[in-house]
PDB file of N, CA and C in Angstrom:
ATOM      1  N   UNK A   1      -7.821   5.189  38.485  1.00  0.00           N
ATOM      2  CA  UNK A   1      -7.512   5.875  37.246  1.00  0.00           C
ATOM      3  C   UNK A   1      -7.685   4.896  36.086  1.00  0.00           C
ATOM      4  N   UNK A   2      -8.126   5.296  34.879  1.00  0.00           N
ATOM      5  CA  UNK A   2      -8.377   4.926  33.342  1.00  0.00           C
ATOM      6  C   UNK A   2      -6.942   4.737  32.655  1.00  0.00           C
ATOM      7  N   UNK A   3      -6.836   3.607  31.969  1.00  0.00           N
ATOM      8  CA  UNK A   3      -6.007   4.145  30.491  1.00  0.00           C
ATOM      9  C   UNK A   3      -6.925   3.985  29.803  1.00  0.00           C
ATOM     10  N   UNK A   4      -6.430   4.587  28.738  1.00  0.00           N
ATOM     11  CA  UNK A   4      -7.700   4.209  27.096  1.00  0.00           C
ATOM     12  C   UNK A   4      -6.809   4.637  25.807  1.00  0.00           C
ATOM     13  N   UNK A   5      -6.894   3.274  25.501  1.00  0.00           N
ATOM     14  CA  UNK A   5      -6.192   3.213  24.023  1.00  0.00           C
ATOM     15  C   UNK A   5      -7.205   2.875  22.641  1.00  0.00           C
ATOM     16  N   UNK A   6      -6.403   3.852  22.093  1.00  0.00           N
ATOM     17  CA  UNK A   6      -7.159   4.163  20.437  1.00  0.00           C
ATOM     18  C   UNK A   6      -6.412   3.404  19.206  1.00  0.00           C
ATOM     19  N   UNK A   7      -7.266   2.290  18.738  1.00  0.00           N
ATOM     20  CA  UNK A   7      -6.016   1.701  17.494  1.00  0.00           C
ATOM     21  C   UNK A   7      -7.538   1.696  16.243  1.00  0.00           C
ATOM     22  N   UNK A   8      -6.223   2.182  15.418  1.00  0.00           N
ATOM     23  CA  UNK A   8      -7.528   2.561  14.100  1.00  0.00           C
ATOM     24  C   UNK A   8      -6.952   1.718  13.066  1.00  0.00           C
ATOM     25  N   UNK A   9      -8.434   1.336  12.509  1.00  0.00           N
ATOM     26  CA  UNK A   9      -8.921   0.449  11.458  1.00  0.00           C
ATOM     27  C   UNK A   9      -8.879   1.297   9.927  1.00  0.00           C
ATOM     28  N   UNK A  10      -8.782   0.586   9.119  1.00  0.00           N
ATOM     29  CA  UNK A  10      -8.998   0.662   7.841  1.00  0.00           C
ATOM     30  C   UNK A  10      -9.522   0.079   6.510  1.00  0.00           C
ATOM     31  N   UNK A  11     -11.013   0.027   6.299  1.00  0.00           N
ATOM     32  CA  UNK A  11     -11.622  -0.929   5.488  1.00  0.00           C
ATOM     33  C   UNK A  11     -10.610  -0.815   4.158  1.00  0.00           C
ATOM     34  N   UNK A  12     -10.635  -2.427   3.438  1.00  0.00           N
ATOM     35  CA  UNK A  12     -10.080  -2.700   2.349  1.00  0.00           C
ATOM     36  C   UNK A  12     -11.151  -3.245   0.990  1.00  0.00           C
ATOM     37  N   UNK A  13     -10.687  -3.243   0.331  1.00  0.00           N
ATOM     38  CA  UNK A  13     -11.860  -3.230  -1.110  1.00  0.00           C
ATOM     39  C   UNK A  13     -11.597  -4.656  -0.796  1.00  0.00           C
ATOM     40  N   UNK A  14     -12.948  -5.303  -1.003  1.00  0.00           N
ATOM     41  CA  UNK A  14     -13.222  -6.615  -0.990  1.00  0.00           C
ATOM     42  C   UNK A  14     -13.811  -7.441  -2.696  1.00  0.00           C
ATOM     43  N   UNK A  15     -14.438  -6.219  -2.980  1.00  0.00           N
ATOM     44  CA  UNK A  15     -15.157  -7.066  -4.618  1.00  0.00           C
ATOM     45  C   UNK A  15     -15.869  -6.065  -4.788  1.00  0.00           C
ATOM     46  N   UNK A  16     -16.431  -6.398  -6.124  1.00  0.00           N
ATOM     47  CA  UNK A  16     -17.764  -5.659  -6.336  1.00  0.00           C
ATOM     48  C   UNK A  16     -19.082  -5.940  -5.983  1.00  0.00           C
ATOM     49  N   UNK A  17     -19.965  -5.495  -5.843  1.00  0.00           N
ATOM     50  CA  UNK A  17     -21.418  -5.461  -5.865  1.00  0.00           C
ATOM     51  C   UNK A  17     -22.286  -4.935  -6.419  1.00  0.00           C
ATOM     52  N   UNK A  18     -23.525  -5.278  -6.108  1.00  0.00           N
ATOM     53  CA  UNK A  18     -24.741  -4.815  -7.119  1.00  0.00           C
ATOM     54  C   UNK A  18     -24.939  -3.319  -5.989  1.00  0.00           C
ATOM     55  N   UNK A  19     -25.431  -2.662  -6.767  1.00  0.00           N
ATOM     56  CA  UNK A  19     -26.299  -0.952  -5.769  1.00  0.00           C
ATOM     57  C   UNK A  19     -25.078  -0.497  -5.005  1.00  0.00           C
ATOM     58  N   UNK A  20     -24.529  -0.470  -4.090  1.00  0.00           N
ATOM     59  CA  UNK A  20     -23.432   0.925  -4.171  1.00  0.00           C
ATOM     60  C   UNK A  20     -22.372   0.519  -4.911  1.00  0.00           C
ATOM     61  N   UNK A  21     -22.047  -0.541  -5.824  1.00  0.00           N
ATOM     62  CA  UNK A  21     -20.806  -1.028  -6.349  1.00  0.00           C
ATOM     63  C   UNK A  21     -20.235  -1.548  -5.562  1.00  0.00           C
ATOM     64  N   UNK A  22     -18.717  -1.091  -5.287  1.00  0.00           N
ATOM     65  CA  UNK A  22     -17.858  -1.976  -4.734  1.00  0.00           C
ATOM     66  C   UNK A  22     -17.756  -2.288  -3.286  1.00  0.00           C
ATOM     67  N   UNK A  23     -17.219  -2.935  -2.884  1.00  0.00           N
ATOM     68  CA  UNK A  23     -17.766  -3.534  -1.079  1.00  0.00           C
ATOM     69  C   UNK A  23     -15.958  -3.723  -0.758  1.00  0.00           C
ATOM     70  N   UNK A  24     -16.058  -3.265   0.895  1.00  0.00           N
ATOM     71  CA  UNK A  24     -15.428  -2.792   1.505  1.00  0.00           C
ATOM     72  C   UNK A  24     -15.258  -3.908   3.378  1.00  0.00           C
ATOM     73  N   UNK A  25     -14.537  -3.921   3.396  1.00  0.00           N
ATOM     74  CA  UNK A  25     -14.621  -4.685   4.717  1.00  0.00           C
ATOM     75  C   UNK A  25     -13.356  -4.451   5.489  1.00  0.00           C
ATOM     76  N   UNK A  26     -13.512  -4.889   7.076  1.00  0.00           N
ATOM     77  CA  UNK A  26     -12.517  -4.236   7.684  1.00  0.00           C
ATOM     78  C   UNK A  26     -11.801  -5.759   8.088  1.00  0.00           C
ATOM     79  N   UNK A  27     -11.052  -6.144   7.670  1.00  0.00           N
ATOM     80  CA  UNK A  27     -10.800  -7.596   7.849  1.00  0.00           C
ATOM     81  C   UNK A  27      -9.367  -7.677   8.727  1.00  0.00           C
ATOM     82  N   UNK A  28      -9.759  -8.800  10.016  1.00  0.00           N
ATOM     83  CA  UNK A  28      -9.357  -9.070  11.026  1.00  0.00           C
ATOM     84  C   UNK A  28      -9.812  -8.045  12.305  1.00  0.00           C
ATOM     85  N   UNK A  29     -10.645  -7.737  12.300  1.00  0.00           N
ATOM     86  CA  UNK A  29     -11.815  -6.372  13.333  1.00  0.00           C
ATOM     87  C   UNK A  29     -11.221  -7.378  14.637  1.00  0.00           C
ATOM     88  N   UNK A  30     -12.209  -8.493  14.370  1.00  0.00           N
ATOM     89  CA  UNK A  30     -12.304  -9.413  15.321  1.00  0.00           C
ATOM     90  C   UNK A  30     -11.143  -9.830  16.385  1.00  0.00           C
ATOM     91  N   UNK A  31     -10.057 -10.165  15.583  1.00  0.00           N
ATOM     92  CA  UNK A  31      -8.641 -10.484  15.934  1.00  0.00           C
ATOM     93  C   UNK A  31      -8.309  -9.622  16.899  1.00  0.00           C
ATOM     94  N   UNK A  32      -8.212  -8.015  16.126  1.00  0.00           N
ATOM     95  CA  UNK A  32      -8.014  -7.384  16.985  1.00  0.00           C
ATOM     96  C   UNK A  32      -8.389  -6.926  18.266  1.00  0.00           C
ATOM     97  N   UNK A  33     -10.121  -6.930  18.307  1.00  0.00           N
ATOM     98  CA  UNK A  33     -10.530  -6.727  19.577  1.00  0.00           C
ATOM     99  C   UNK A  33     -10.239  -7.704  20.798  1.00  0.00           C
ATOM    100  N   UNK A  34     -10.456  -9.142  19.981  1.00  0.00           N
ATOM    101  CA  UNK A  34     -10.045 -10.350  20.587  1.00  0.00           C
ATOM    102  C   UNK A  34      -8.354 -10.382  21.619  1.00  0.00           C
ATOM    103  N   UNK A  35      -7.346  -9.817  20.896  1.00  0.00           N
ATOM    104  CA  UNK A  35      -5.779  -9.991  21.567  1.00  0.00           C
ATOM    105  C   UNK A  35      -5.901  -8.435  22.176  1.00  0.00           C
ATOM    106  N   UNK A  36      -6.699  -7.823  21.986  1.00  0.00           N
ATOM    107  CA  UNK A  36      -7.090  -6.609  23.320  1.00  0.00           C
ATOM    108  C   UNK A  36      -7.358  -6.952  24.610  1.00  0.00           C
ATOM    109  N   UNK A  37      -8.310  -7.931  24.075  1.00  0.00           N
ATOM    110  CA  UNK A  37      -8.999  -8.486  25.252  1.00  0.00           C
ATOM    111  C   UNK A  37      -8.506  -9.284  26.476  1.00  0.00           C
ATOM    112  N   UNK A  38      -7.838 -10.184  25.472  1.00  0.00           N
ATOM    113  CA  UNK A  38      -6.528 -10.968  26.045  1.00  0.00           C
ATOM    114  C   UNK A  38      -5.674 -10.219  27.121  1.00  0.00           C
ATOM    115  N   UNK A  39      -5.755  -9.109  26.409  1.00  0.00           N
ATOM    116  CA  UNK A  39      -4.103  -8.268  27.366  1.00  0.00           C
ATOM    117  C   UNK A  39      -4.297  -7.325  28.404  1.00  0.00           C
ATOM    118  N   UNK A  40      -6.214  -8.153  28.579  1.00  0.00           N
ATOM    119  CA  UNK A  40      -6.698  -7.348  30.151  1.00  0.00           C
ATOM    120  C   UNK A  40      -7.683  -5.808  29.734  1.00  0.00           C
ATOM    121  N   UNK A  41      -7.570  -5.173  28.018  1.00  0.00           N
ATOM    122  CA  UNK A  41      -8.179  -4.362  27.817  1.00  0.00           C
ATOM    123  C   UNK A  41      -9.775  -4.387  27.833  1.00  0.00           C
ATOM    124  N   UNK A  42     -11.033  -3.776  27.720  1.00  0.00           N
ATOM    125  CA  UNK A  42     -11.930  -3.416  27.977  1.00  0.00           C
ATOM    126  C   UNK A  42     -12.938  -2.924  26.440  1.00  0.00           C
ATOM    127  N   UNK A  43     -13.151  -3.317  25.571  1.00  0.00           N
ATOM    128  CA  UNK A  43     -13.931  -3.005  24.305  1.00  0.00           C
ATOM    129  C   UNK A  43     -14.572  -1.799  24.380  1.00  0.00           C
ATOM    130  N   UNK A  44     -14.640  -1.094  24.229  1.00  0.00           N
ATOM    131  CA  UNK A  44     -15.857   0.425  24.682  1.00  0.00           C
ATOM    132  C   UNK A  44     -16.283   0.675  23.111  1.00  0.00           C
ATOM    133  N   UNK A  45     -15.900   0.525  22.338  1.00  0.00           N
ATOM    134  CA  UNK A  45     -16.636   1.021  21.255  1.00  0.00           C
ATOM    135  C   UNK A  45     -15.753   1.334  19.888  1.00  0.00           C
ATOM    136  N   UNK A  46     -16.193   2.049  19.262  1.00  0.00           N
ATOM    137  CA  UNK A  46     -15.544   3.038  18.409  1.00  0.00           C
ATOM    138  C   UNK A  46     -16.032   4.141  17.771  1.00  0.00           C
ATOM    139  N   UNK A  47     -15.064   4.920  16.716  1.00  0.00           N
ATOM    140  CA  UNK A  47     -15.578   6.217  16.585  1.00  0.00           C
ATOM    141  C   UNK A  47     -14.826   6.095  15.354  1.00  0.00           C
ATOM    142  N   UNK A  48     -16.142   6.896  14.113  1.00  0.00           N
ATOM    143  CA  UNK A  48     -15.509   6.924  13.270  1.00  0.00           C
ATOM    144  C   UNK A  48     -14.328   8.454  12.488  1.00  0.00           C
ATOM    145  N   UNK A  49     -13.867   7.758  11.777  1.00  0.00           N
ATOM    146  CA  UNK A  49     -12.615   9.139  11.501  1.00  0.00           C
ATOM    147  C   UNK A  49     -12.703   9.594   9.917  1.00  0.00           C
ATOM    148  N   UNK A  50     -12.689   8.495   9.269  1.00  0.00           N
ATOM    149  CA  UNK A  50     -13.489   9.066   7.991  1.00  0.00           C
ATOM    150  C   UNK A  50     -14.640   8.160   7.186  1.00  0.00           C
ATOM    151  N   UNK A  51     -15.079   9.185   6.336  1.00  0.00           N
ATOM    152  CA  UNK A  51     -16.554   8.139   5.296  1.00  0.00           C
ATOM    153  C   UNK A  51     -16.183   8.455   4.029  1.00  0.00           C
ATOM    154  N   UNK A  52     -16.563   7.769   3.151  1.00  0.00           N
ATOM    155  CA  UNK A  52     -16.961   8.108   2.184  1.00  0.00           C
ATOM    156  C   UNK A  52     -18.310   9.032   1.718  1.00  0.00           C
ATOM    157  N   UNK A  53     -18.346   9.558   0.040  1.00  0.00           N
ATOM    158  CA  UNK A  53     -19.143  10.163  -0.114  1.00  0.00           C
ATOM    159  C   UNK A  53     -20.373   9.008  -0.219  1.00  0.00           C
ATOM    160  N   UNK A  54     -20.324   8.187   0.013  1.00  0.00           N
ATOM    161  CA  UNK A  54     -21.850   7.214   0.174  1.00  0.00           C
ATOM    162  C   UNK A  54     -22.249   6.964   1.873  1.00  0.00           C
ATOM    163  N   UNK A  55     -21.748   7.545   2.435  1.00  0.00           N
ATOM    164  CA  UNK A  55     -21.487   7.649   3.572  1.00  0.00           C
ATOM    165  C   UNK A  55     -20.974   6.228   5.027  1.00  0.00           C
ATOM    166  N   UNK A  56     -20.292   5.621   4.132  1.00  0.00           N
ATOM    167  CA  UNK A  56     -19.627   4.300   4.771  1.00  0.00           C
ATOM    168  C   UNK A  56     -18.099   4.398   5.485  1.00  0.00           C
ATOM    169  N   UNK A  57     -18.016   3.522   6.447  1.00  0.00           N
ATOM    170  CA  UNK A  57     -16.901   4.001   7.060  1.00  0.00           C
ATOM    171  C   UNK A  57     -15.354   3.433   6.541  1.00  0.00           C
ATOM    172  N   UNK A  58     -14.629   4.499   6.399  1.00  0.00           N
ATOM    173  CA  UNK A  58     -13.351   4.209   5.590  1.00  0.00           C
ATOM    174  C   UNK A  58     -12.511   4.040   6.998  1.00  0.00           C
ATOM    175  N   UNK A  59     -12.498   4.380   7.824  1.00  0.00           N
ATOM    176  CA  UNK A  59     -11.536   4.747   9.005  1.00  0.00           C
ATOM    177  C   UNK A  59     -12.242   4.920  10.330  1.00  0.00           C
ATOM    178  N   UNK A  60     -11.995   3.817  11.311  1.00  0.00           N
ATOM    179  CA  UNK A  60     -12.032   4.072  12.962  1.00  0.00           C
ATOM    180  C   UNK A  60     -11.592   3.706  13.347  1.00  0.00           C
ATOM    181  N   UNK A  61     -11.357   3.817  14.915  1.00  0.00           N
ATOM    182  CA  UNK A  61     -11.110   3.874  15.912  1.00  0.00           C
ATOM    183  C   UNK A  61     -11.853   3.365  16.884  1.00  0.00           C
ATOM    184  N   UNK A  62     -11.004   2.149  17.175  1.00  0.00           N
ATOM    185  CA  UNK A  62     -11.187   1.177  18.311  1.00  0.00           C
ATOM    186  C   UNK A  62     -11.167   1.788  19.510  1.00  0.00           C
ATOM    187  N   UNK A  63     -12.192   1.520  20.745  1.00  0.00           N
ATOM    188  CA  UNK A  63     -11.690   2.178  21.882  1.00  0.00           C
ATOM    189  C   UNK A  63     -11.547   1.522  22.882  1.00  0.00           C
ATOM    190  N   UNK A  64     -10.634   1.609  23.674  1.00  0.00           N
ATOM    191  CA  UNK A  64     -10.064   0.205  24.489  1.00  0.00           C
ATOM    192  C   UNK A  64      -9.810   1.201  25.878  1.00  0.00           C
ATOM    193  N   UNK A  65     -10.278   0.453  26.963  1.00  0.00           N
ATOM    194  CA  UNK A  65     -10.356   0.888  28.144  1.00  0.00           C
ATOM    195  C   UNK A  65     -10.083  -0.175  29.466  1.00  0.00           C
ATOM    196  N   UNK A  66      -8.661   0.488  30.408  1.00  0.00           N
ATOM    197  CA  UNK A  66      -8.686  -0.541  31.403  1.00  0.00           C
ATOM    198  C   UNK A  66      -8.208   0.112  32.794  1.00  0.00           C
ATOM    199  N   UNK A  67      -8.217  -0.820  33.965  1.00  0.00           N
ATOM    200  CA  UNK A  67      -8.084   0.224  35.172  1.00  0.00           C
ATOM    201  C   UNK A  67      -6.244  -0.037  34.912  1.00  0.00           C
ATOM    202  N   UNK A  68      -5.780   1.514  35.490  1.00  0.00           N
ATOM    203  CA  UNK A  68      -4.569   1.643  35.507  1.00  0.00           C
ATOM    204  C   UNK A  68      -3.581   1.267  37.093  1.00  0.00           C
ATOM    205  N   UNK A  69      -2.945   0.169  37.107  1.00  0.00           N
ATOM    206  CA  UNK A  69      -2.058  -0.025  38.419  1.00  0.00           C
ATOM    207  C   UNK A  69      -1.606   0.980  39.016  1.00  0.00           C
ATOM    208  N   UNK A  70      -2.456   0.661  40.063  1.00  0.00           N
ATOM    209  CA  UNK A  70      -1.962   1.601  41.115  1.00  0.00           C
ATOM    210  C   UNK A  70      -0.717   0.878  42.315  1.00  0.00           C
ATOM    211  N   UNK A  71       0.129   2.227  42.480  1.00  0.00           N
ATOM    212  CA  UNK A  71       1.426   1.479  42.929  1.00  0.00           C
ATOM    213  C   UNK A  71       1.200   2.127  44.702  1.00  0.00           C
TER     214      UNK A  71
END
């Protein structure tokens, strides 16, 4: 059997820029997948939950996957 855990992200305004304006980043991504990893979880991906109207991602979802102890 699977568990699979979902922990969602949230890009933060970082500065401005030239051509879409302002810039956006999801800061500490890494960290997090990293102390997932650590705790025996499985990286699978993600999925996003919302965009903006420029179509960039405001919101996802980490997807974390591991085998479940069997007793």
């Amino acid at each position: 059997m699977k568990q699979v855990k979902f922990i969602e992200v949230k890009s933060e305004l970082s500065g401005y820029g030239l051509g879409k304006g302002t810039r956006y980043t999801f800061e500490g991504l890494e960290k997090v997948i990293y102390e997932m990893i650590m705790k025996g979880w499985d990286y699978k991906g993600y999925v996003p939950k919302e965009t903006r109207g420029t179509g960039d991602i405001e919101k996802m979802s980490l997807i974390f996957q591991k085998d479940e102890l069997e007793e």
